[in-house]
Each structure stands twice: as C-alpha cells, then as structure tokens.
N, C-alpha and C. Protein backbone atom coordinates (compact mmCIF):
# COMPACT_ATOMS: atom_id res chain seq x y z
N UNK A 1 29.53 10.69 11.97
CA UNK A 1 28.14 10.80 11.58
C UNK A 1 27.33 11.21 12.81
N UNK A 2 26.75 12.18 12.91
CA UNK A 2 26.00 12.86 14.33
C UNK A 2 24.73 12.02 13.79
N UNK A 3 23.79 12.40 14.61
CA UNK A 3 22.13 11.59 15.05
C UNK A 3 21.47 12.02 14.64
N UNK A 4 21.37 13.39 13.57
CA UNK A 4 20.15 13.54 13.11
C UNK A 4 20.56 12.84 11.47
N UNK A 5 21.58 12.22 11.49
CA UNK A 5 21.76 11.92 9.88
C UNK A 5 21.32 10.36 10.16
N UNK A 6 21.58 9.63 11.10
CA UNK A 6 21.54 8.19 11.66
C UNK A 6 19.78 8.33 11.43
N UNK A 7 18.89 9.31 12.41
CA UNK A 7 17.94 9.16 12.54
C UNK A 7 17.09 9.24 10.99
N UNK A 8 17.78 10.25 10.20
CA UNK A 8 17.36 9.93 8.91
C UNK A 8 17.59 9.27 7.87
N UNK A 9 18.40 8.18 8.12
CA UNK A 9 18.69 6.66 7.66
C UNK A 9 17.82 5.87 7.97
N UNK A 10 17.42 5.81 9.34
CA UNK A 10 16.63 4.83 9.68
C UNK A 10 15.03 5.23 9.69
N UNK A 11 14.74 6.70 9.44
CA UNK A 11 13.07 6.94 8.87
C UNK A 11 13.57 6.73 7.31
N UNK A 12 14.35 7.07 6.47
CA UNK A 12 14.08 6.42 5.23
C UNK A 12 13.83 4.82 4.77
N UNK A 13 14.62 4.03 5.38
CA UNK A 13 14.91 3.14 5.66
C UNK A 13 13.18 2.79 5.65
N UNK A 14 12.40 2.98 6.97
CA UNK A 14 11.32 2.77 7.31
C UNK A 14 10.33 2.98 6.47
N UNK A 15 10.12 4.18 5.58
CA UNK A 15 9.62 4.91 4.61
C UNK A 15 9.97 3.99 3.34
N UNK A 16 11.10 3.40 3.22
CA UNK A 16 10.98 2.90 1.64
C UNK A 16 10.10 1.26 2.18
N UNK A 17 10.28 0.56 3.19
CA UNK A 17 9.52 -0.40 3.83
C UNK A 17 8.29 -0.63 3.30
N UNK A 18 7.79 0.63 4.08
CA UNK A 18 6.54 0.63 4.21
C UNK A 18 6.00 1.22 2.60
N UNK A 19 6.56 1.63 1.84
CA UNK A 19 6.35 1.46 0.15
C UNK A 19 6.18 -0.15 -0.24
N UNK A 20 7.37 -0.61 -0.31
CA UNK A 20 7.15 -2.10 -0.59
C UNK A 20 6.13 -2.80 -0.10
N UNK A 21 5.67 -2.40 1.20
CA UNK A 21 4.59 -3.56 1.72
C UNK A 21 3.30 -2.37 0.97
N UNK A 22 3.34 -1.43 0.74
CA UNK A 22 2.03 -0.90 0.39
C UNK A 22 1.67 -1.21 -1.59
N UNK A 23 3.09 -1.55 -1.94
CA UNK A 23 2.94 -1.95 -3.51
C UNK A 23 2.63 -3.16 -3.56
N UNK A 24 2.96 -4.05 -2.56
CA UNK A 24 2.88 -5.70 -2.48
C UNK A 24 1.39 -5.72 -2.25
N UNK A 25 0.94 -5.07 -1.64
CA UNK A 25 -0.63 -5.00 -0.58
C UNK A 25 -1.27 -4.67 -1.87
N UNK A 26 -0.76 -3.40 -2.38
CA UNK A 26 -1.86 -3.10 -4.02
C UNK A 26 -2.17 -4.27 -5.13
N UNK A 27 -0.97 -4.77 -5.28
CA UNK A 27 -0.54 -6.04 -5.93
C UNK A 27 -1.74 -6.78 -5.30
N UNK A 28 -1.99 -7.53 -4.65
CA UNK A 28 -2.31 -8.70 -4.14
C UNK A 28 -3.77 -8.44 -3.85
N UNK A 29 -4.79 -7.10 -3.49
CA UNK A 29 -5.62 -6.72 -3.57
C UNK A 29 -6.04 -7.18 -4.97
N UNK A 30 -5.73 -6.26 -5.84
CA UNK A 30 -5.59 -6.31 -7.17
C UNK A 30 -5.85 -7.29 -8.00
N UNK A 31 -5.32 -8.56 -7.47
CA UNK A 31 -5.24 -10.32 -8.03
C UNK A 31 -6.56 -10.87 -7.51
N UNK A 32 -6.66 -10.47 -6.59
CA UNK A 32 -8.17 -10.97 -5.45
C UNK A 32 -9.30 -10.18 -6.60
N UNK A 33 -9.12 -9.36 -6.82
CA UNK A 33 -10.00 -8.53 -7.67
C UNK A 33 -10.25 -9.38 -8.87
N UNK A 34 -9.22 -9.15 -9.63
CA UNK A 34 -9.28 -10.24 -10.92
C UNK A 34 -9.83 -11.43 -11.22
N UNK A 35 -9.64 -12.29 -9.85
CA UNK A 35 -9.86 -14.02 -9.90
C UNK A 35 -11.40 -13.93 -9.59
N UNK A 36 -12.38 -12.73 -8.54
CA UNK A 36 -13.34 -12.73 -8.06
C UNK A 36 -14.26 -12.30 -9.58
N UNK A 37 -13.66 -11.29 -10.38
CA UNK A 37 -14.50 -11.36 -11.66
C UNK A 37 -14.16 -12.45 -12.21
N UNK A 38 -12.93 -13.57 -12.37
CA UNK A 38 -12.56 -14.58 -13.67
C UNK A 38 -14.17 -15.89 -12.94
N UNK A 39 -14.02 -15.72 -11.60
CA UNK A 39 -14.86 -16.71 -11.12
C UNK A 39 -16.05 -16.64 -11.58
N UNK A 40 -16.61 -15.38 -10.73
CA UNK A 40 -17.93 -14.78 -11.06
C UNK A 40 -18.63 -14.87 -12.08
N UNK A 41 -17.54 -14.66 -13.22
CA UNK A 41 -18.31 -14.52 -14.56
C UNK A 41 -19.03 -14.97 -15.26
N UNK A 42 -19.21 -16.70 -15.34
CA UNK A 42 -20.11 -17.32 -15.92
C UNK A 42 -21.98 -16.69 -15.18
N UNK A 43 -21.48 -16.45 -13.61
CA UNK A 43 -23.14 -16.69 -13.26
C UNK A 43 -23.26 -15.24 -12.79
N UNK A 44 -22.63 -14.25 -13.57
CA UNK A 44 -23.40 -12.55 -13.33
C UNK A 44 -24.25 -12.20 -14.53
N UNK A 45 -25.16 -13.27 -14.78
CA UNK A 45 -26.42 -12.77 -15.25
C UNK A 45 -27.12 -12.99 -14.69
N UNK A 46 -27.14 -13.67 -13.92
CA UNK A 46 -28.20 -13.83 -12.62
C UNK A 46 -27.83 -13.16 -11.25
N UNK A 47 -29.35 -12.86 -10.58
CA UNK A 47 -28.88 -12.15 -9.07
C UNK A 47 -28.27 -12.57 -8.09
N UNK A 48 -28.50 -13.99 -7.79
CA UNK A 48 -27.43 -14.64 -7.08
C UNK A 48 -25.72 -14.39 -7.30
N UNK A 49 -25.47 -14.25 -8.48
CA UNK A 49 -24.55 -14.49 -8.67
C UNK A 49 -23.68 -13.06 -8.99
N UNK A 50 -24.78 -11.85 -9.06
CA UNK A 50 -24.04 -10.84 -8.57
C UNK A 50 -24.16 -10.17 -7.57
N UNK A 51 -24.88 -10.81 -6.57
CA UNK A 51 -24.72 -10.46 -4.88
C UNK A 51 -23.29 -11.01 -4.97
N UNK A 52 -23.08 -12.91 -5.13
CA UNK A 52 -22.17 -13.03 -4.43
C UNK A 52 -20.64 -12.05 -4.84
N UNK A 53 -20.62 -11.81 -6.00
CA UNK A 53 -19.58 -11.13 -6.81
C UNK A 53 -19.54 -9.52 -6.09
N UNK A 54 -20.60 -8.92 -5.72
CA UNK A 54 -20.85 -7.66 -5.14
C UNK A 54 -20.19 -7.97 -3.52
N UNK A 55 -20.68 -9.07 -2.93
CA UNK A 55 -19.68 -9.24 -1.33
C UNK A 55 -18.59 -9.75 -1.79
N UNK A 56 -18.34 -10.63 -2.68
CA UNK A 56 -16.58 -10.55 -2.81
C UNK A 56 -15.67 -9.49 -3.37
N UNK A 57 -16.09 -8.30 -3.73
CA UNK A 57 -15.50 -7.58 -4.33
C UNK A 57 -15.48 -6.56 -2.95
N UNK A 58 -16.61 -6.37 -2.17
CA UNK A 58 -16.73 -5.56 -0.87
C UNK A 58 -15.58 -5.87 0.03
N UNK A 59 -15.39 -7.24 -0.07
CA UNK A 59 -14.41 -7.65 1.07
C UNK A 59 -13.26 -7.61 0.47
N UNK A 60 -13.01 -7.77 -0.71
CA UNK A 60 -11.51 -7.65 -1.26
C UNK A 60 -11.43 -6.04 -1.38
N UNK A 61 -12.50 -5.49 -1.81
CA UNK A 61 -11.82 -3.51 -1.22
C UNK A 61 -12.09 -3.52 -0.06
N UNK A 62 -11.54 -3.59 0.57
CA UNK A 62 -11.86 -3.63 2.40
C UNK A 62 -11.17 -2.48 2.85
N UNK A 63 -9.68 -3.33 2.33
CA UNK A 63 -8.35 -2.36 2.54
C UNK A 63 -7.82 -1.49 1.90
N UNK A 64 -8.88 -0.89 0.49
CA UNK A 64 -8.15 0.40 -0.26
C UNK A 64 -8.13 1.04 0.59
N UNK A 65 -8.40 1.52 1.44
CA UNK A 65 -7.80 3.10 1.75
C UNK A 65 -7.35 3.12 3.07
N UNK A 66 -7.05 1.55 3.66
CA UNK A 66 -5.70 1.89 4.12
C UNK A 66 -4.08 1.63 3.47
N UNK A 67 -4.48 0.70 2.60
CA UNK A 67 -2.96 0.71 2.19
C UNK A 67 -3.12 1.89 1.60
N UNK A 68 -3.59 2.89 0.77
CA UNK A 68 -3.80 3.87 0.43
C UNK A 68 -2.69 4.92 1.24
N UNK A 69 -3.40 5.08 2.19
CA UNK A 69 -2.84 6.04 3.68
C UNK A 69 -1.02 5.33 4.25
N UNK A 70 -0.95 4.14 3.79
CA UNK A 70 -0.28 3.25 3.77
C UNK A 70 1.29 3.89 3.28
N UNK A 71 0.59 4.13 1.85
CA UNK A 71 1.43 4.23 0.70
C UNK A 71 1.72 5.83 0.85
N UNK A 72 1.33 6.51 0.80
CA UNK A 72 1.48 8.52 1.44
C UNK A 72 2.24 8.11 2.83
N UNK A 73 2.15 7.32 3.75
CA UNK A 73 3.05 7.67 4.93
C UNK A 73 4.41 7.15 4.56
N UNK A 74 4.59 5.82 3.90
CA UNK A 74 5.80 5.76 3.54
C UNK A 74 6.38 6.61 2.63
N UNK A 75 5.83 7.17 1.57
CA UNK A 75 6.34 8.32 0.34
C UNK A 75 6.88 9.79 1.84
N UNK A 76 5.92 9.91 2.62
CA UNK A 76 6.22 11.22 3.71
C UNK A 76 7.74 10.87 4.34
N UNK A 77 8.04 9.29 4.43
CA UNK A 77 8.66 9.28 5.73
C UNK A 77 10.16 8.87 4.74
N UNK A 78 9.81 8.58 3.43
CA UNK A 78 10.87 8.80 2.33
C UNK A 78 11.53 10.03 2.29
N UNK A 79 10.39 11.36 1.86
CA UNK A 79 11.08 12.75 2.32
C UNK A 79 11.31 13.26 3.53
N UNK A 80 10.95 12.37 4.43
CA UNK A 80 11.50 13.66 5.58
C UNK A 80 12.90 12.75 5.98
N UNK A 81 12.98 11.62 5.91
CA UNK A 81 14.30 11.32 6.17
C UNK A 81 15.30 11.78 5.04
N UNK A 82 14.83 11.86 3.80
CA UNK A 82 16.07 12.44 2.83
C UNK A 82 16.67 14.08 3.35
N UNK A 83 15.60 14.45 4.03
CA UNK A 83 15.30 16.22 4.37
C UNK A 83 16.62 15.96 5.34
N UNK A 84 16.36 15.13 6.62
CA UNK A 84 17.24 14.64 7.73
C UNK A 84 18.66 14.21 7.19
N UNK A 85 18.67 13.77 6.58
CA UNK A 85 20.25 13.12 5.82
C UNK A 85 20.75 14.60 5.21
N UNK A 86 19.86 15.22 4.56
CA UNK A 86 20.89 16.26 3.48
C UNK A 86 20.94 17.36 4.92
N UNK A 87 19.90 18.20 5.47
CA UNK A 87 20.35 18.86 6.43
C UNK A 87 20.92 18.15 7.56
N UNK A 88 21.58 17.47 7.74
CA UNK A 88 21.99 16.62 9.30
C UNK A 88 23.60 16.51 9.37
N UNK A 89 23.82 17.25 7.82
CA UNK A 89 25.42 16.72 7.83
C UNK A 89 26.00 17.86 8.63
N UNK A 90 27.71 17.83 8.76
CA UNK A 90 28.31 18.24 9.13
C UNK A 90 29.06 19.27 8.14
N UNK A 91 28.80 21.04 8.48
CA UNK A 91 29.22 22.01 7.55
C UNK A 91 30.89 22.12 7.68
C-alpha cells in the first residue's frame, strides 16, 4: 500500500468524523430549539416573554453556520480522500 492511498484513508477517515460530529451538533441544536419553544410557550403572548424566547433562540442559533461549514468540510474531505484511495493505487 504506497502513501497516497494511506493518506486517503486517513482524510476519509477524518471527513466521515467530522460528519458525525456535524449531524450530532445539528441534532442537539435542534432539541435546544424545541424545548426553548415547549418552554416559552405558555408566556409568548406577552413581551417579556418573547424577548426572552427571541435571546434563547439567538443563542441556541449561534452555531448554524458553523456546524454548517462543519458539515461541507467533512462531505469535501469524504471526496477527496475517496479521489486519493481510487487514484493512489498501484496500476
């Protein structure tokens, strides 16, 4: 096995990683989202109570668009190591 097939084992490897932590991260955003409306809900007829619902929802999207960027670098680093494995072999 030469080193550019090794090296594209271990960027896929890295690339499917960093998927899982960016689906786990969506996931879990996602739940924060949910519980902040299940909470909220009795007192968003009043303004108090959709400020506070408006900063908890601000701070729970904090991180869309990095796990976002997250989720495209691992999908990138999925194909370029498959690219590395299929061209890396030995003709």
């Amino acid at each position: 096995m030469n080193y550019k097939r090794i090296i594209g084992i271990i960027v896929l490897i890295i690339g499917i990683g960093l998927i899982g932590y960016a689906l786990h991260s969506m996931k879990e955003i996602s739940d924060a989202k949910s519980d902040i409306t299940t909470y909220t809900g009795p007192f968003s007829k009043n303004p108090i109570g959709k400020a506070v619902e408006d900063t908890l929802m601000e701070k729970a999207s904090q991180y869309d668009v990095e796990v976002k960027w997250l989720l495209i670098g691992g999908i990138t680093l999925v194909v370029v190591g498959g690219i590395a494995i299929i061209f890396g072999r030995k003709r």
